[in-house]
Protein backbone atom coordinates (compact mmCIF):
# COMPACT_ATOMS: atom_id res chain seq x y z
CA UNK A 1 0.00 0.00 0.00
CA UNK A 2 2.74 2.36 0.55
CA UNK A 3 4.29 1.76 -3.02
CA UNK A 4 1.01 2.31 -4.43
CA UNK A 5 0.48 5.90 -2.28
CA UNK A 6 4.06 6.68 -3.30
CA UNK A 7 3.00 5.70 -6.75
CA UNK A 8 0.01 7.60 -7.07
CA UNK A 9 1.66 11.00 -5.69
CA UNK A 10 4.62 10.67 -8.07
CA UNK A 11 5.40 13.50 -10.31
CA UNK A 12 3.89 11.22 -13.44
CA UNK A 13 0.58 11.42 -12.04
CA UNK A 14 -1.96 14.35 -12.05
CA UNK A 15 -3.00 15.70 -8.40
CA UNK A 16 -6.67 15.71 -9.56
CA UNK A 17 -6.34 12.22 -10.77
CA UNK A 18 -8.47 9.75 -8.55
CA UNK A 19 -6.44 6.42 -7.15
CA UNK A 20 -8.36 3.07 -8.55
CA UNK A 21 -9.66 2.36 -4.51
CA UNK A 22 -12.08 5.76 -5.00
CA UNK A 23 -13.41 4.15 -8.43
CA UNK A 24 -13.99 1.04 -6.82
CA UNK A 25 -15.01 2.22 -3.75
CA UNK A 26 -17.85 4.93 -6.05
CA UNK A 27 -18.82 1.57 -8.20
CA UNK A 28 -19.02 -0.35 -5.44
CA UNK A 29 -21.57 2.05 -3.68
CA UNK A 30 -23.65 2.34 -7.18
CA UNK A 31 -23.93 -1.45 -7.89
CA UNK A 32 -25.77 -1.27 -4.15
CA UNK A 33 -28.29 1.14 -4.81
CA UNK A 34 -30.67 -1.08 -7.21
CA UNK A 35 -31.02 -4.30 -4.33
CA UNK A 36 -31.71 -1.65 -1.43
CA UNK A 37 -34.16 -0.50 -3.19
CA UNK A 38 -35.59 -3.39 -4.76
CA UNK A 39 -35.43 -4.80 -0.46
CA UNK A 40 -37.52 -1.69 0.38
CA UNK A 41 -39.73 -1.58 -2.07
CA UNK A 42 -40.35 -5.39 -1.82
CA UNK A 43 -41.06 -5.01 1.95
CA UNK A 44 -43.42 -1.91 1.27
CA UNK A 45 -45.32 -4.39 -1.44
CA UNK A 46 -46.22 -6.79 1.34
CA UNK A 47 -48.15 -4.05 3.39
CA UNK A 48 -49.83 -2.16 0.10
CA UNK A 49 -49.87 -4.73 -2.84
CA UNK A 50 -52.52 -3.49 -4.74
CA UNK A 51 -50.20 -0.32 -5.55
CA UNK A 52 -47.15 -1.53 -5.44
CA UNK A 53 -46.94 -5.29 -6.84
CA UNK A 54 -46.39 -3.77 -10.36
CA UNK A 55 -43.95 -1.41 -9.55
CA UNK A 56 -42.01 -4.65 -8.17
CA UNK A 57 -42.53 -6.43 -11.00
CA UNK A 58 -41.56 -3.56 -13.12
CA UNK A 59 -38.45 -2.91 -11.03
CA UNK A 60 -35.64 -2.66 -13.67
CA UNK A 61 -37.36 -0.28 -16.11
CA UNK A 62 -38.59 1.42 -12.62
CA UNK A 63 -35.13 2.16 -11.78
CA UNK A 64 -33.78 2.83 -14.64
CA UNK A 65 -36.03 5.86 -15.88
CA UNK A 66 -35.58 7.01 -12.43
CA UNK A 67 -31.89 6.77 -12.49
CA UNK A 68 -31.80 8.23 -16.07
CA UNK A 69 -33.43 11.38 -14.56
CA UNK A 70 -31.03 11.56 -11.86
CA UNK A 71 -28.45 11.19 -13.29
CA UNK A 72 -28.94 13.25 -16.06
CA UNK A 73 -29.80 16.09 -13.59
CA UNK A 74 -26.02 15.66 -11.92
CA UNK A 75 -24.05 15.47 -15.08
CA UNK A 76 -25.58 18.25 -16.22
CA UNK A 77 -25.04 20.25 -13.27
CA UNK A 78 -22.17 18.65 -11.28
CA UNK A 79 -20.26 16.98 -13.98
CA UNK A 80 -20.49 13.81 -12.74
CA UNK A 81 -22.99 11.11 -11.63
CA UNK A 82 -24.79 10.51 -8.20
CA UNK A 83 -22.57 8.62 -6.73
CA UNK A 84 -19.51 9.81 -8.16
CA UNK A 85 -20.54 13.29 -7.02
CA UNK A 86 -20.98 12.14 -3.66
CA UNK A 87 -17.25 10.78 -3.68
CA UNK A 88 -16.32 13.81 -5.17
CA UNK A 89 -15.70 12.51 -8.65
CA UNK A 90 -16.50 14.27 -12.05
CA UNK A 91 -16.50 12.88 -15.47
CA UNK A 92 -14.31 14.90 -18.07
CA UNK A 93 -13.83 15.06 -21.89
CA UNK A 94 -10.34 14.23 -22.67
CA UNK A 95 -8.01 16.33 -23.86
CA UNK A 96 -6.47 15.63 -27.26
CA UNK A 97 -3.06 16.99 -27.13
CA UNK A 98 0.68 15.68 -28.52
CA UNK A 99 1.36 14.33 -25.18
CA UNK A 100 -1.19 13.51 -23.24
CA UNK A 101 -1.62 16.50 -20.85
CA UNK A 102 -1.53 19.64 -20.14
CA UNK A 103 -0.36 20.20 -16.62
CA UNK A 104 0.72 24.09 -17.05
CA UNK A 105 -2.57 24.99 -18.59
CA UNK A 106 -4.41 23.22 -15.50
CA UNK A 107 -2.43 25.33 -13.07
CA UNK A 108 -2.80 28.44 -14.94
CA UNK A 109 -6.29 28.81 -15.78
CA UNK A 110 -8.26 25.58 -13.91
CA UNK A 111 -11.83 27.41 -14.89
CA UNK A 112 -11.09 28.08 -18.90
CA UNK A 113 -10.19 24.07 -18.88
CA UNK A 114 -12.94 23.23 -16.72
CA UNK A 115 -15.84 24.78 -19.10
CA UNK A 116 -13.57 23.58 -22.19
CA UNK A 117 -13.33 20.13 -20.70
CA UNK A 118 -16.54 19.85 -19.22
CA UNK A 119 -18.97 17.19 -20.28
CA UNK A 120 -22.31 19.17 -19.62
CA UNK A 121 -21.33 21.75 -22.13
CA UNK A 122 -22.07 19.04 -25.38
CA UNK A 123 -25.12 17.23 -25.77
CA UNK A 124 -23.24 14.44 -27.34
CA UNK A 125 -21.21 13.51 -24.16
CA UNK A 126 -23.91 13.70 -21.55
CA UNK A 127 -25.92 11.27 -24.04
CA UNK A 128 -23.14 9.00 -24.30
CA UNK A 129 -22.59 8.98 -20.57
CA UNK A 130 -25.77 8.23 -19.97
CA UNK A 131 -25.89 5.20 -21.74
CA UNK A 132 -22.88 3.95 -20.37
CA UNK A 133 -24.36 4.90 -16.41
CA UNK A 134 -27.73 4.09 -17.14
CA UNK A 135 -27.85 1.95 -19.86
CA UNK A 136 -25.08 -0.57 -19.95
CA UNK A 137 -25.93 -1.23 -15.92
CA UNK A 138 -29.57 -2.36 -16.98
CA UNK A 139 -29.06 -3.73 -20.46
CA UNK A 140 -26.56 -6.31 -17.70
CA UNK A 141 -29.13 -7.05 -15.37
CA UNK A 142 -31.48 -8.03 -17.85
CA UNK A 143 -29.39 -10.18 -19.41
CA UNK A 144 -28.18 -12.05 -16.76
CA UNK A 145 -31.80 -12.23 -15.60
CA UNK A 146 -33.15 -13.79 -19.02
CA UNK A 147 -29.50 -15.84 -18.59
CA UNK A 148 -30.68 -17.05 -15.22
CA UNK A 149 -34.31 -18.21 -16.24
CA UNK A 150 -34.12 -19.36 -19.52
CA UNK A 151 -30.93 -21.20 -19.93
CA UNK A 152 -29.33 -21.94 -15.94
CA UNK A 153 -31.74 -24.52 -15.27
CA UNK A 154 -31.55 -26.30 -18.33
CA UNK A 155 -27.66 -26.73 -18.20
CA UNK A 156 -27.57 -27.81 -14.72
CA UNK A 157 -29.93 -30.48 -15.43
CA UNK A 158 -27.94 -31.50 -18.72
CA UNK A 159 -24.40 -31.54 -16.44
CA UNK A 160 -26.43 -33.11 -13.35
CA UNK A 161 -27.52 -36.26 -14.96
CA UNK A 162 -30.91 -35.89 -14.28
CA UNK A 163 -33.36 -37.12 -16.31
CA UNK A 164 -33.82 -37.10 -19.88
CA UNK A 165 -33.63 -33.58 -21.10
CA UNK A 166 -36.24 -32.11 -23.83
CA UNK A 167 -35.45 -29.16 -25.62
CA UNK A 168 -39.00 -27.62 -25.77
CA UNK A 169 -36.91 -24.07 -27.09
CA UNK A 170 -36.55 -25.92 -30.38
CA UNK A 171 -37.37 -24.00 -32.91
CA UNK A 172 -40.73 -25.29 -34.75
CA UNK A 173 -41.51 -26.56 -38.24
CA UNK A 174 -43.46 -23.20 -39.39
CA UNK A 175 -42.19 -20.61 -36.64
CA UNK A 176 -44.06 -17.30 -36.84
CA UNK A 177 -41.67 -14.18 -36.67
CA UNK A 178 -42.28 -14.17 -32.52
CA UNK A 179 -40.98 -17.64 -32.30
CA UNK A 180 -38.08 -17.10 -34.42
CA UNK A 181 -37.59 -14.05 -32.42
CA UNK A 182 -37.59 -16.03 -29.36
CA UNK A 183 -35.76 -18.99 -30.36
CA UNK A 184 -32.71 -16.03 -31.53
CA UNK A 185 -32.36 -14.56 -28.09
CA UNK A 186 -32.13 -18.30 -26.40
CA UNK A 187 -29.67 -19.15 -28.84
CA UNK A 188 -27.76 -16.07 -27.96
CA UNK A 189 -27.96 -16.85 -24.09
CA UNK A 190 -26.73 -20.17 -24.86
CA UNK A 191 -23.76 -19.98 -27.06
CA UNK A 192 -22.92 -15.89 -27.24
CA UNK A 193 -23.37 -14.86 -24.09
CA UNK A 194 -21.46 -16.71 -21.53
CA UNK A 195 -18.01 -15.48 -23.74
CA UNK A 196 -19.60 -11.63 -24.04
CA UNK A 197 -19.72 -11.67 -20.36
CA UNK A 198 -16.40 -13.53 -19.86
CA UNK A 199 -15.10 -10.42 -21.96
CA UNK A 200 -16.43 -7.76 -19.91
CA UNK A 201 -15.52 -8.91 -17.12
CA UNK A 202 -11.55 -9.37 -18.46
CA UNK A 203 -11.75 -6.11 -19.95
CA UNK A 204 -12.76 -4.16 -16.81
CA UNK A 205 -9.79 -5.70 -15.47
CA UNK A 206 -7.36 -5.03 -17.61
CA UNK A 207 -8.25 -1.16 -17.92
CA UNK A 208 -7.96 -1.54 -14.02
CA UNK A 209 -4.64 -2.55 -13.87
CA UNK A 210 -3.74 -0.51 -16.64
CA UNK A 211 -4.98 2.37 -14.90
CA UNK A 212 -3.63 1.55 -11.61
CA UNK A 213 0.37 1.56 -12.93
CA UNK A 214 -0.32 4.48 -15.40
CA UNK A 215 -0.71 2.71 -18.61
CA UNK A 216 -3.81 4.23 -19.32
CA UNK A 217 -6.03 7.47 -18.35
CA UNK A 218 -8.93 5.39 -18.46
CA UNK A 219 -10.09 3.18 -15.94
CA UNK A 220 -13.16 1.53 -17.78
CA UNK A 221 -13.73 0.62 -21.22
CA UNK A 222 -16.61 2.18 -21.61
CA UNK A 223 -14.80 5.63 -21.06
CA UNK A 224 -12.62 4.26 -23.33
CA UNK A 225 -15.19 4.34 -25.73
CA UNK A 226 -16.78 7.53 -24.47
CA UNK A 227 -13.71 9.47 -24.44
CA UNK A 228 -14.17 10.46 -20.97
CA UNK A 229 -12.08 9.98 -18.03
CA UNK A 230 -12.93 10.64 -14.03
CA UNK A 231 -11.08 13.32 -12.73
CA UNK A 232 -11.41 14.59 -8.65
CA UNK A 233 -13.36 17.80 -8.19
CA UNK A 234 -11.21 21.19 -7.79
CA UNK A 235 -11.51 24.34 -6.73
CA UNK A 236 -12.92 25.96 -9.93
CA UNK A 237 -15.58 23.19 -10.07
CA UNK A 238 -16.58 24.32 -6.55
CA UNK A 239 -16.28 27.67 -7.20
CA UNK A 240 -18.50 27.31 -10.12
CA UNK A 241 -20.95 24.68 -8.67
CA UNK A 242 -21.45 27.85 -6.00
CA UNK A 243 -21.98 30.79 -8.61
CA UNK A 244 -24.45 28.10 -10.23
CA UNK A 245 -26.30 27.94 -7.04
CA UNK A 246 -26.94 31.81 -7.00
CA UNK A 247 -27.88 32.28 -10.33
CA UNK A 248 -31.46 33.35 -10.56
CA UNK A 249 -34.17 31.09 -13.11
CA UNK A 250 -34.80 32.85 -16.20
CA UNK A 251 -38.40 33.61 -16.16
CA UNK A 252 -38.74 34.01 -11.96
CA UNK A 253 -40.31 37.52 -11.21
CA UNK A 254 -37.77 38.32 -8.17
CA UNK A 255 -41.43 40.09 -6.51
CA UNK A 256 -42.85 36.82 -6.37
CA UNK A 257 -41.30 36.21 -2.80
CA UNK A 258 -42.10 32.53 -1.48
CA UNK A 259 -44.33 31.68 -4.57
CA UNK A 260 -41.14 31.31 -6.15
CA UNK A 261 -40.25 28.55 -4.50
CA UNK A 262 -43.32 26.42 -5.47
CA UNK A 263 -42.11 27.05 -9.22
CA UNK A 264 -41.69 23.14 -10.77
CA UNK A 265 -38.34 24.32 -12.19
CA UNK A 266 -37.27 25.28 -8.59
CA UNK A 267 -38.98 22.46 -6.84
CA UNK A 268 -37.16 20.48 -9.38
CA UNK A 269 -33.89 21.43 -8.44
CA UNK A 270 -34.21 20.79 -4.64
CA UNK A 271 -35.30 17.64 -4.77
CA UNK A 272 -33.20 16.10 -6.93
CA UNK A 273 -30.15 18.33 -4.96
CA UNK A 274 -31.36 17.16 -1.83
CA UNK A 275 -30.62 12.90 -2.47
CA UNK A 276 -26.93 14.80 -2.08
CA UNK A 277 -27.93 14.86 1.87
CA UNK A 278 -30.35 11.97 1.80
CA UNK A 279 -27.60 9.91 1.21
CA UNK A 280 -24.92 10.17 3.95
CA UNK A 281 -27.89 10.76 6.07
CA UNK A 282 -29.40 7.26 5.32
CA UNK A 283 -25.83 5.30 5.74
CA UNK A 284 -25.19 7.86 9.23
CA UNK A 285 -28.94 6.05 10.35
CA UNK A 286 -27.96 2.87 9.30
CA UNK A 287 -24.99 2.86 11.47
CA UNK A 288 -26.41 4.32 13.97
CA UNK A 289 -28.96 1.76 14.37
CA UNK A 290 -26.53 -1.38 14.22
CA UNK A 291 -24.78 0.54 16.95
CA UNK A 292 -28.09 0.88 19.27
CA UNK A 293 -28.94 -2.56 18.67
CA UNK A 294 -25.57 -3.81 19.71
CA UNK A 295 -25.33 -1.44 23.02
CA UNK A 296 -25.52 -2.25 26.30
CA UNK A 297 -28.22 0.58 26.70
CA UNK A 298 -30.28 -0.63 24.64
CA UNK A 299 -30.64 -4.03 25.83
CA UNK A 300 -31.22 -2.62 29.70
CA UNK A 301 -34.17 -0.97 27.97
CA UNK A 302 -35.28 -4.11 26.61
CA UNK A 303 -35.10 -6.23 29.78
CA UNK A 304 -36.66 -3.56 31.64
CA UNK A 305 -39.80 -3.49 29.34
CA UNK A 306 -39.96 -6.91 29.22
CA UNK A 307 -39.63 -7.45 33.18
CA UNK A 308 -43.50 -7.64 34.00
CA UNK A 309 -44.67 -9.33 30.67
CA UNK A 310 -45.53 -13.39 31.25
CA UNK A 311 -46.43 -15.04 28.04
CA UNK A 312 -48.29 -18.67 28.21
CA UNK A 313 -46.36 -21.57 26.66
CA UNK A 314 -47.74 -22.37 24.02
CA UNK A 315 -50.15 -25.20 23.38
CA UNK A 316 -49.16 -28.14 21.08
CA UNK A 317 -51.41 -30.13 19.65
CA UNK A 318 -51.66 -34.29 20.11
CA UNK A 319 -49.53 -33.64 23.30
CA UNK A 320 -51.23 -34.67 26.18
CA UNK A 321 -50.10 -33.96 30.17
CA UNK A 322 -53.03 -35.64 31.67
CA UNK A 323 -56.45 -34.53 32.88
CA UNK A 324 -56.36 -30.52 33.03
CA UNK A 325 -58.86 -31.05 35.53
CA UNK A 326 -56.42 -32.20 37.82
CA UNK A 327 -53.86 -29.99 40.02
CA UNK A 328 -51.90 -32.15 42.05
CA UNK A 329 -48.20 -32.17 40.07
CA UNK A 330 -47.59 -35.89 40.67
CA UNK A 331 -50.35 -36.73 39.65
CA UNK A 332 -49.84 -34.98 36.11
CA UNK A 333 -46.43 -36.57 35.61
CA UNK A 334 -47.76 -40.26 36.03
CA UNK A 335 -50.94 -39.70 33.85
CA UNK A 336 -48.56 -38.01 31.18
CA UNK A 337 -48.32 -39.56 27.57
CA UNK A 338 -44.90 -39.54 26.34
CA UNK A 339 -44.87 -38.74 22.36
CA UNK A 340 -44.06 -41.66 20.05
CA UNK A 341 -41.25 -41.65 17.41
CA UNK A 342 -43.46 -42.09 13.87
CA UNK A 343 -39.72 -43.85 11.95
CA UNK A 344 -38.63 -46.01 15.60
CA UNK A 345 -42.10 -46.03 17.19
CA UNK A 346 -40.14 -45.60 20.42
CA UNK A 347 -41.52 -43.29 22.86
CA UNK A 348 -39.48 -39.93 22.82
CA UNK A 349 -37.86 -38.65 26.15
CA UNK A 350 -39.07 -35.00 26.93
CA UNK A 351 -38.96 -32.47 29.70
CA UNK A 352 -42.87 -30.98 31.31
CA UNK A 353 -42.75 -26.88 30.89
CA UNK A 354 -41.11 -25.59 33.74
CA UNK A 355 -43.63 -23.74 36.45
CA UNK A 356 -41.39 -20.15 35.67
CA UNK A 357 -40.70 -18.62 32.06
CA UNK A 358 -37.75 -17.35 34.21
CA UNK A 359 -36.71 -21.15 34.57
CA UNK A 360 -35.09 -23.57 31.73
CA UNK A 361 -37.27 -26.50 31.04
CA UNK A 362 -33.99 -29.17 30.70
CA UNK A 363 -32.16 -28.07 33.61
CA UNK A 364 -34.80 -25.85 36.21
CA UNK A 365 -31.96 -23.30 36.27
CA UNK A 366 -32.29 -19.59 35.52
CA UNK A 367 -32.15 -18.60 31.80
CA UNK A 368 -28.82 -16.94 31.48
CA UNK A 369 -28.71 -17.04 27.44
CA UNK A 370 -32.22 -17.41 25.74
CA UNK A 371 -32.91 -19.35 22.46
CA UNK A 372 -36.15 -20.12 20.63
CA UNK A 373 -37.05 -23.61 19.32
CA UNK A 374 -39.06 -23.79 16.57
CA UNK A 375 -42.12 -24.84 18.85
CA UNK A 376 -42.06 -21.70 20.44
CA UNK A 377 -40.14 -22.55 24.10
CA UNK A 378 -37.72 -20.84 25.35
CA UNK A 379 -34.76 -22.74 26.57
CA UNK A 380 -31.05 -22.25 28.27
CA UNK A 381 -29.33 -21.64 24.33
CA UNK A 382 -25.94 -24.44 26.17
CA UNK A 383 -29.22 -26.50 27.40
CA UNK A 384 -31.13 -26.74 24.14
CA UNK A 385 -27.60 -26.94 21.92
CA UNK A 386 -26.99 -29.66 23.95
CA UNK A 387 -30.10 -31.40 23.56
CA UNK A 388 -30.40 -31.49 19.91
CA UNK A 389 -27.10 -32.50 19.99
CA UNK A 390 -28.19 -35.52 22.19
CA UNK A 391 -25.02 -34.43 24.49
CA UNK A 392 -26.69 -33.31 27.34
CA UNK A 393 -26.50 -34.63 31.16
CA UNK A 394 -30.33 -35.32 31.40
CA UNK A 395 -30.45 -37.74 28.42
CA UNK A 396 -27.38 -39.29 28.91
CA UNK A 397 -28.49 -40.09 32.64
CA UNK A 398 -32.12 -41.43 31.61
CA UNK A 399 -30.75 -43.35 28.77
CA UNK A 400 -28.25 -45.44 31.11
CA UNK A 401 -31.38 -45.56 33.39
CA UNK A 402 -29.51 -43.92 36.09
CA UNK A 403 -31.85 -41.33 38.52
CA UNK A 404 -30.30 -38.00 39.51
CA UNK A 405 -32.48 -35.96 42.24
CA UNK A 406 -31.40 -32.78 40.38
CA UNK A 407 -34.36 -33.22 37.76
CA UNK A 408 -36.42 -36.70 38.80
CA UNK A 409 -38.19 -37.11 42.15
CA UNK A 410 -38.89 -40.43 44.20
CA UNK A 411 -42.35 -40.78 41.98
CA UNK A 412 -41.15 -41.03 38.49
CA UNK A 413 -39.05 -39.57 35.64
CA UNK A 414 -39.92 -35.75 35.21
CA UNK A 415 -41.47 -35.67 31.88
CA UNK A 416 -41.33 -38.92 30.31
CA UNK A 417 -42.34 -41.99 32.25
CA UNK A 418 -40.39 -45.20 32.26
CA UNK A 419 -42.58 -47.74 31.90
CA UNK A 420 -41.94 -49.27 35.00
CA UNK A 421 -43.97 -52.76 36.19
CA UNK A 422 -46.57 -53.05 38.81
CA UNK A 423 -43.82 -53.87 41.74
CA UNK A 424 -41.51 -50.77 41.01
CA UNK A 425 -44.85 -48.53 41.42
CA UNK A 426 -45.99 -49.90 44.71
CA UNK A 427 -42.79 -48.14 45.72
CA UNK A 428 -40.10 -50.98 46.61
CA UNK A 429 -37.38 -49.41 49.38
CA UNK A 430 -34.55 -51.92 47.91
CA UNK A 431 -31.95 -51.00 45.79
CA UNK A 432 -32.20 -51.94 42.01
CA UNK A 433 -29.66 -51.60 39.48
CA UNK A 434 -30.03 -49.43 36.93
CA UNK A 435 -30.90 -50.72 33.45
CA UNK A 436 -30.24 -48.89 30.17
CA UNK A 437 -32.91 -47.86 28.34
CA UNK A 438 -31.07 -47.94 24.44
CA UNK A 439 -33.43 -49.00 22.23
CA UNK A 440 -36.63 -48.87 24.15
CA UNK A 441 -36.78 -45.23 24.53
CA UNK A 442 -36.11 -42.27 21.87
CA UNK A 443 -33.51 -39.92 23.20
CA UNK A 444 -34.51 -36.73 21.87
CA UNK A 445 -31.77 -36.20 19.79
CA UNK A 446 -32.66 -33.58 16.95
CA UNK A 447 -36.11 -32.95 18.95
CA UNK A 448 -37.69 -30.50 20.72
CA UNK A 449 -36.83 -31.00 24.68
CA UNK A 450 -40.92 -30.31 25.57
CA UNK A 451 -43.04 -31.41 22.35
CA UNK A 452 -40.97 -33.88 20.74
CA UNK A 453 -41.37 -32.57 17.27
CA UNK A 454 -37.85 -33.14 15.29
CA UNK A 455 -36.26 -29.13 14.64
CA UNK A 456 -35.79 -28.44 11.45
CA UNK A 457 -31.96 -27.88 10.42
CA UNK A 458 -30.65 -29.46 13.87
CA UNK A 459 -29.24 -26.71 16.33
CA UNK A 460 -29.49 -24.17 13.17
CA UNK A 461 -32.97 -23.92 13.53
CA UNK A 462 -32.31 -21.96 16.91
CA UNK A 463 -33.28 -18.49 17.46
CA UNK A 464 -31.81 -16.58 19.91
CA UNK A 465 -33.93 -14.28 22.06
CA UNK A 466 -32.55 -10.32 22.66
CA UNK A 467 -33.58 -9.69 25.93
């Protein structure tokens, strides 16, 4: 990094020439507009989808005309595009010169090269800019798009070996001029396009390293192309951008006062000035909040709101703890139904919901680290891991048959039962050694510790609580 800073400030390169780590950083930053939006405006649909479900389905052309406008408005006005503005990056006509440059003219007059130079001053550049920022961008996504839908799943199932593949794309006997049409864009997704997009791809590259050791003045091919390079904002464009600003709007009676500023021409302006603001605002919010959610002070707030609120467990179906009728807790654990395994038809061990939400069901302690099953309990997250693991203490224990006084008392297992005879009921004072229970009882493992029901994805189906 330092040879490239030491680079990059030689005497061979131009002060007001950007480094390739703004470019990326300003392309970078403009390929992540379209998905946030598209995210928003997705979530929005699922509240108001009457208005907005073709707008989503519209998104690309959406965007673009949108972005067309935008941008037009910047390169027109700032010499450069939204994003590159914001980095403080301008797009500039190149100079044709024996020689490349013309350093001493830059440091003598900055503003006579800026309005000579400047790409808002011909029609012909801020059209062919335009279709390079606007254009190029969505002509890509569709492609890749129709590349995705049309021919994707048809060559992974050729490669996969799946079954017999049938080219229903074929083109027919008598094609009418939409199915030739048709059948010429798949055939150009198939064979053309995978090496048109292998050559982008290399191209942008080598114009970046070019660029990035001086071989080159542009750092895209498209510029290339264009004619145009990206140059870092000065102090005439400032200076400029600022008598801009005060010039009055041919047409504006000055007597008008504030009805002026309801004019569309000056309502225009502002709004489309103002996404300069909206957008370090929006990333300073977004930040912000990943900050408040990860602060201590914010999760004292939390726990204190959610001190005095006692939710119900939640009721399972085909789950059954004995008559509800009945309040004594012994005799709820002996008339409780353990679940049944439907692949081992083994009944499944399982824990009774603790008498405290405070409390973890597996091992009656305080919850110290919530997590969420899938079922909806709330468990220890070590307890649970554990569990669906089929690691923990508890199972091990009632799978070697053994009784520990932490969880079980003197009237049966808590929570499952163990099938014991007649004799071991009528409550027999002599010792008895303990028999494993492998193969006659289901472990758990993979389950829910209180329903039984199997957790989808193992211990990745856990949730954990903020609290």
């Amino acid at each position: 990094m330092e040879y490239l800073s030491a680079l990059q400030s030689s005497a061979l390169t131009s002060p007001s020439k950007p480094s390739l780590f703004e470019l990326l950083s300003e392309s970078q930053l403009n390929c992540l507009l379209p998905p946030t939006l598209r995210y928003l405006l997705a979530l929005l649909t699922h509240r108001h989808p009457r208005h907005l479900l073709r707008i989503l389905n519209s998104f690309d052309e959406v965007y673009a005309l949108l972005s067309l406008v935008v941008e037009k408005y910047y390169l027109e006005t700032f010499g450069g595009g939204f994003t590159e503005n914001f980095y403080g990056l301008k797009r500039e006509k190149v100079l044709r010169v024996r020689g490349g440059e013309a350093r001493r003219t830059g440091l003598a007059v900055p503003a006579e090269l800026r309005e000579r130079l400047a790409v808002s001053t011909s029609r012909r550049h801020v059209w062919s800019n335009l279709a390079v920022m606007v254009g190029v961008p969505y002509l890509k996504r569709k492609l890749d798009e129709a590349y995705d839908v049309h021919v994707a799943p048809s060559r992974a199932l050729i490669v996969g070996g799946g079954p017999q593949y049938v080219d229903r794309d074929a083109l027919p006997s008598n094609p009418t001029w939409r199915q030739r049409w048709r059948w010429c864009c798949r055939w150009f997704l198939r064979r053309v396009y995978p090496s048109v997009n292998a050559a982008y791809y290399f191209s942008i590259l080598g114009f970046s390293l070019g660029y990035l050791f001086d071989g080159t003045k542009f750092s895209s091919p498209f510029l290339w192309l264009g004619g145009t390079r990206m140059r870092r904002l000065g102090e005439a464009d400032y200076r400029a951008f600022a008598l801009a600003a005060e010039r009055k709007i041919p047409g504006l009676d000055s007597g008008l006062g504030w009805r002026s500023i309801f004019d569309r021409r000056v309502l225009y302006a502002r709004l489309l000035s103002s996404l300069r603001i909206l957008l370090p605002a929006s990333i300073f919010a977004l930040k912000f909040l990943e900050w408040w959610h990860a602060s201590d002070f914010s999760k004292q707030l939390s726990r204190k709101a959610a001190e005095g609120l006692e939710l119900p467990p939640p009721i399972v179906s085909g789950m059954g703890y004995g008559d509800e009728k009945q309040t004594d807790a012994k005799a709820s654990k002996a008339n409780r139904d353990p679940p049944i395994s439907s692949t081992s038809y083994l009944p499944i061990l399982t824990v009774p919901p603790p008498p405290s939400s405070d409390l973890c069901p597996i091992c009656l302690h305080p919850i110290s680290n919530p997590a969420a099953c899938q079922t909806g309990y709330v468990f220890d997250y070590k307890c649970i891991f554990r569990w669906i693991e089929g690691t923990h203490e508890r199972q091990a224990a009632w799978m070697r048959g053994e009784k520990m006084s932490e969880w079980e008392d003197d009237d049966g297992e808590a929570g499952a039962g163990d099938g014991a005879d007649d004799g071991e009921k009528r409550g027999e004072v002599e010792e008895k050694t303990p028999s494993s229970r492998e193969g006659k009882w289901d472990s758990g493992k993979g389950r829910c510790a209180i329903t039984g029901r199997r957790v989808l994805g193992g211990t990745s189906g856990l949730r954990r609580v903020m609290v």
